[in-house]
C-alpha atoms as a PDB file:
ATOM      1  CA  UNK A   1      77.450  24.143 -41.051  1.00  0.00           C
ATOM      2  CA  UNK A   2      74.734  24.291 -38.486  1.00  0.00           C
ATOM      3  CA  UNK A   3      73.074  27.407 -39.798  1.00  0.00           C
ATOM      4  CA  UNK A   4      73.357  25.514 -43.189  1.00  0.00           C
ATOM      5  CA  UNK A   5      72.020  22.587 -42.618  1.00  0.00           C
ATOM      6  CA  UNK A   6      69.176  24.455 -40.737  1.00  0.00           C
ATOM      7  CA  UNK A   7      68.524  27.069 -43.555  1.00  0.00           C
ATOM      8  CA  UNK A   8      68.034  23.903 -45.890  1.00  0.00           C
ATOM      9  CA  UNK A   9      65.186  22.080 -43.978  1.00  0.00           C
ATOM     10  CA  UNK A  10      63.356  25.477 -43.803  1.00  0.00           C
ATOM     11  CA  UNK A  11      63.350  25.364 -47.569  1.00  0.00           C
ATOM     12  CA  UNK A  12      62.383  21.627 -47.953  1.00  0.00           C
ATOM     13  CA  UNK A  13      60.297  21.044 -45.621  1.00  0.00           C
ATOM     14  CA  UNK A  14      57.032  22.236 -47.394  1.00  0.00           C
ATOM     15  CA  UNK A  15      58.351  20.397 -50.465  1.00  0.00           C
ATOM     16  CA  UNK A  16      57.611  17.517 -48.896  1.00  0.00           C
ATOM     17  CA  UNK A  17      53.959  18.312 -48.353  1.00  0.00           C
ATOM     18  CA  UNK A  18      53.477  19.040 -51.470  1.00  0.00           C
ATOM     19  CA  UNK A  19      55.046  15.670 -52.883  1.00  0.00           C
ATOM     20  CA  UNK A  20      53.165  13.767 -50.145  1.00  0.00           C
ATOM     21  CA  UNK A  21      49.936  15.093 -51.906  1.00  0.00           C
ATOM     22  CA  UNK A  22      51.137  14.219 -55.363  1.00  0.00           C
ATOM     23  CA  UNK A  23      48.712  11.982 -57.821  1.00  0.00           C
ATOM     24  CA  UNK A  24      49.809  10.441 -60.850  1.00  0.00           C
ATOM     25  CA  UNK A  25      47.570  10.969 -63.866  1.00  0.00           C
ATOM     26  CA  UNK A  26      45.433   7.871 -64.612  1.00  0.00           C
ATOM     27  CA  UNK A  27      46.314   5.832 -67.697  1.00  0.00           C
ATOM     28  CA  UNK A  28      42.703   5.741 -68.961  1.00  0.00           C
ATOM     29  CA  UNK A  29      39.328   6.955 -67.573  1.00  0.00           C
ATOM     30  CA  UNK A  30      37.353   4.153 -66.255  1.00  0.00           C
ATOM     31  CA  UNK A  31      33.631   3.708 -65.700  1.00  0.00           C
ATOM     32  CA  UNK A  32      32.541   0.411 -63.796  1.00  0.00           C
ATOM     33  CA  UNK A  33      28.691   0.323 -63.909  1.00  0.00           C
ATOM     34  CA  UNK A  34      27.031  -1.958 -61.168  1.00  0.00           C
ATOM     35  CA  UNK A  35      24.180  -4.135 -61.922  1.00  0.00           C
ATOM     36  CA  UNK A  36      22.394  -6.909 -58.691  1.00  0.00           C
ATOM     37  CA  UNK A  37      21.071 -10.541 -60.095  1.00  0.00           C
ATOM     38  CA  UNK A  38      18.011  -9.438 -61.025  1.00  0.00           C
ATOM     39  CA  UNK A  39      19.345  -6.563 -63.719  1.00  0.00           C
ATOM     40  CA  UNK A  40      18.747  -3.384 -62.102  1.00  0.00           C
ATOM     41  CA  UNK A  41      21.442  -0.612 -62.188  1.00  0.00           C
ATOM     42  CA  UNK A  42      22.823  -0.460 -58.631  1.00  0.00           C
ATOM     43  CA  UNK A  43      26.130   1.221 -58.243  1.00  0.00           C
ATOM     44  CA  UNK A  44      29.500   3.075 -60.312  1.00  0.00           C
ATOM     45  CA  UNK A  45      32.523   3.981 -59.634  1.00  0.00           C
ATOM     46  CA  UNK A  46      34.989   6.181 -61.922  1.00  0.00           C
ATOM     47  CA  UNK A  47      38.350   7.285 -62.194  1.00  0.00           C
ATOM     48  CA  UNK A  48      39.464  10.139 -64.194  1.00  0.00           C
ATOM     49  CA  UNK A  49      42.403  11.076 -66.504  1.00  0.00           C
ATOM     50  CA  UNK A  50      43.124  13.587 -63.979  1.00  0.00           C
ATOM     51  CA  UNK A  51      43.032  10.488 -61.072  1.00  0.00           C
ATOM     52  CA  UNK A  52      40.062  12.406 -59.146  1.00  0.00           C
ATOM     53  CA  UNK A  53      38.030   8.960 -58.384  1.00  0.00           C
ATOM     54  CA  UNK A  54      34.211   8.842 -56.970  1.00  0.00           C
ATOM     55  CA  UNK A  55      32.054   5.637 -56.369  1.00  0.00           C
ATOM     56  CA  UNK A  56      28.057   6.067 -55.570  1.00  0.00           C
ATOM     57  CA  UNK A  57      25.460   3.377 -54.902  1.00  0.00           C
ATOM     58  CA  UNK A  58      26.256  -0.655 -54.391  1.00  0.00           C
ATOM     59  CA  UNK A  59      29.994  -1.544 -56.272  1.00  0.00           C
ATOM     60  CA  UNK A  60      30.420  -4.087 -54.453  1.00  0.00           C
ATOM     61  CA  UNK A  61      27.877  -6.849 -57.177  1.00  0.00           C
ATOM     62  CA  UNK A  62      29.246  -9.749 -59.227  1.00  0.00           C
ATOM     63  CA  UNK A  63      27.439  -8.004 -62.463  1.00  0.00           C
ATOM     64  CA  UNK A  64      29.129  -5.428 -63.925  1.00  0.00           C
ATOM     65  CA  UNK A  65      30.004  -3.111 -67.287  1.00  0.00           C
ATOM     66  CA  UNK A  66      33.468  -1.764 -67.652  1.00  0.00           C
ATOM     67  CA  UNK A  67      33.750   1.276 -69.852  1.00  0.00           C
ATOM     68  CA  UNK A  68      37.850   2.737 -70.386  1.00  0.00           C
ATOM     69  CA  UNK A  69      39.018   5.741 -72.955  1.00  0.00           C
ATOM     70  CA  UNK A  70      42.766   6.476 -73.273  1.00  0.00           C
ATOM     71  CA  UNK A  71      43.824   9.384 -71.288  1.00  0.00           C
ATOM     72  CA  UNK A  72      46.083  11.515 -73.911  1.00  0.00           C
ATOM     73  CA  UNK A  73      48.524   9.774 -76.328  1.00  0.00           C
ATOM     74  CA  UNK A  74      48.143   6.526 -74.759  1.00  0.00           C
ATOM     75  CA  UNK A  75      47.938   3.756 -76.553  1.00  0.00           C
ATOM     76  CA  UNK A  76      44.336   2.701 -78.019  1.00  0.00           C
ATOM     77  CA  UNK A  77      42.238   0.037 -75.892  1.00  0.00           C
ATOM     78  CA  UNK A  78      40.253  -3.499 -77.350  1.00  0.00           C
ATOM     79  CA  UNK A  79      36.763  -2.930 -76.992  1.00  0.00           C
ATOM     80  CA  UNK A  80      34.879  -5.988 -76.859  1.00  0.00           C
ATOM     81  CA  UNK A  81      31.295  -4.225 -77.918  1.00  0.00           C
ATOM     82  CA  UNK A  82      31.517  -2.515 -81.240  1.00  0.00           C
ATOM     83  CA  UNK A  83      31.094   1.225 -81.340  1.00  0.00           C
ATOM     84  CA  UNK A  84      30.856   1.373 -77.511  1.00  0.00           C
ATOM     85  CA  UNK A  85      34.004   1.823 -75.041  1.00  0.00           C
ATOM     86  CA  UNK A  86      33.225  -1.289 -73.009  1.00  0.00           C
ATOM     87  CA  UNK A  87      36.200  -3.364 -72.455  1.00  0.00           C
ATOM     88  CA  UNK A  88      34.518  -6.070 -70.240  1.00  0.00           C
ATOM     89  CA  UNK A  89      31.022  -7.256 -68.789  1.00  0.00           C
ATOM     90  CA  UNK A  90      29.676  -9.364 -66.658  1.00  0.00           C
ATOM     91  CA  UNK A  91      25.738  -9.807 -66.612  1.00  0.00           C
ATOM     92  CA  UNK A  92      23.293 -11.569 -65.126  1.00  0.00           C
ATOM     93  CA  UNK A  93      21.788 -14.280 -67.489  1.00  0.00           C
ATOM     94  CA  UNK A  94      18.498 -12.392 -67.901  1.00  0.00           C
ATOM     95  CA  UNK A  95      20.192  -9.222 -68.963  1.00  0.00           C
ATOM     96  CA  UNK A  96      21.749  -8.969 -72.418  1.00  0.00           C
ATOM     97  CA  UNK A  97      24.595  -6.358 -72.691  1.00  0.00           C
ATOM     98  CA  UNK A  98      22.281  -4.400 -75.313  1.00  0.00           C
ATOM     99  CA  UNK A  99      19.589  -4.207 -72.387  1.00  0.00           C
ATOM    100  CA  UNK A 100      22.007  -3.417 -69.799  1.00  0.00           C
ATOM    101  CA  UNK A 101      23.584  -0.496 -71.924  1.00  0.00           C
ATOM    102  CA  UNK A 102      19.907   0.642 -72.210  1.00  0.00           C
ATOM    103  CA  UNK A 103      19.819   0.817 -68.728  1.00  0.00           C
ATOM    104  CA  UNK A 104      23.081   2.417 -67.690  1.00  0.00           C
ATOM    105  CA  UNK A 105      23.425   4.759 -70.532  1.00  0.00           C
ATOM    106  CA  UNK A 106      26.479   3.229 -71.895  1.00  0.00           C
ATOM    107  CA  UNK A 107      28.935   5.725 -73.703  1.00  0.00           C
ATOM    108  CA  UNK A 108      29.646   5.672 -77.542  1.00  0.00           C
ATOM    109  CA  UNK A 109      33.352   5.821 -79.311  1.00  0.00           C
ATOM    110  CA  UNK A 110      34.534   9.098 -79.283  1.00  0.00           C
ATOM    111  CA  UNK A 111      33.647  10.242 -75.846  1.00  0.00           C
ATOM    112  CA  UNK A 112      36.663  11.917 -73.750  1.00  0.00           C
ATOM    113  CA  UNK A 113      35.433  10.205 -70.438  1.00  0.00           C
ATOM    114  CA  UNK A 114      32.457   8.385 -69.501  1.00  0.00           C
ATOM    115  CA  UNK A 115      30.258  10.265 -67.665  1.00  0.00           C
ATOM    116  CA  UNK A 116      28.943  10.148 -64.187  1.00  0.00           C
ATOM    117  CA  UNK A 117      25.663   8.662 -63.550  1.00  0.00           C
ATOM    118  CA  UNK A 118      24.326  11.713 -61.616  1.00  0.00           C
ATOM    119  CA  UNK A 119      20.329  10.852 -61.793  1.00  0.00           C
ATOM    120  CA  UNK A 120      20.181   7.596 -60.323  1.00  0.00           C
ATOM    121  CA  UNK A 121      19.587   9.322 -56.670  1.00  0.00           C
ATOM    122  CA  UNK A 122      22.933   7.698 -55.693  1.00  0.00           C
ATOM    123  CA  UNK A 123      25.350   9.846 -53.164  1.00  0.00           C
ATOM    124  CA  UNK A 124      28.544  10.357 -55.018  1.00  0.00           C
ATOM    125  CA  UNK A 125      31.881   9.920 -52.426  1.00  0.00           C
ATOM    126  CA  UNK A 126      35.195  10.527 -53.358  1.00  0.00           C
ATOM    127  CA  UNK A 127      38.190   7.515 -53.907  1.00  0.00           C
ATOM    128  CA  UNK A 128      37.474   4.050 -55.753  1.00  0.00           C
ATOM    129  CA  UNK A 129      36.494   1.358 -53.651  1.00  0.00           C
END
């Protein structure tokens, strides 16, 4: 029973690593684009459909643009600009969501993921914050 019992945690024990490092597949991709009170793009963060997340720059503002796509066969979204994927926004009064989409190159329907803002200078770290 010993030997048994012993012969069994040999076999599950690097199971368990492997579960411990286990991510569950995002239910949409999500974009959060970071603006300060004066309008200027300052920060994003995103989260995959895969759950890899990254956040670069200041996401840590009141002002903000929320871009989301369905990941797979899940369920369709309400987009609150037409023909974009934004599903919420808050601005600064000088900045009109037209002006602020100019600025951080808001995505169009039909995109699989938003992408990442990679020319802003920012340093891109991994996890959402």
């Amino acid at each position: 029973m010993k030997h048994t019992l012993a012969k069994f945690a040999l076999i599950a024990l690097p199971f368990l690593f492997v579960a411990g490092n286990a991510h569950a597949l995002a239910q949409n991709t999500t974009s959060k684009k970071y603006f300060d009170e004066n309008g200027s793009l300052v920060g994003q963060q995103i989260r995959l459909c895969t759950a890899l997340s990254y956040h670069a720059g200041n996401v840590h503002t009141a002002y903000s643009i929320t871009e989301e796509v369905p990941c797979g066969a899940n369920p369709s979204l309400d987009y609150v600009v037409p023909g974009s994927i934004i599903t919420a926004y808050t601005l600064p009064a000088s900045l009109t969501i037209s002006n602020a989409c100019g600025i951080a190159q808001c995505e169009y329907q039909g995109v699989a993921e938003p992408d990442m803002l990679l020319n802003q200078g920012w340093t891109w770290l991994n996890l959402w914050q």
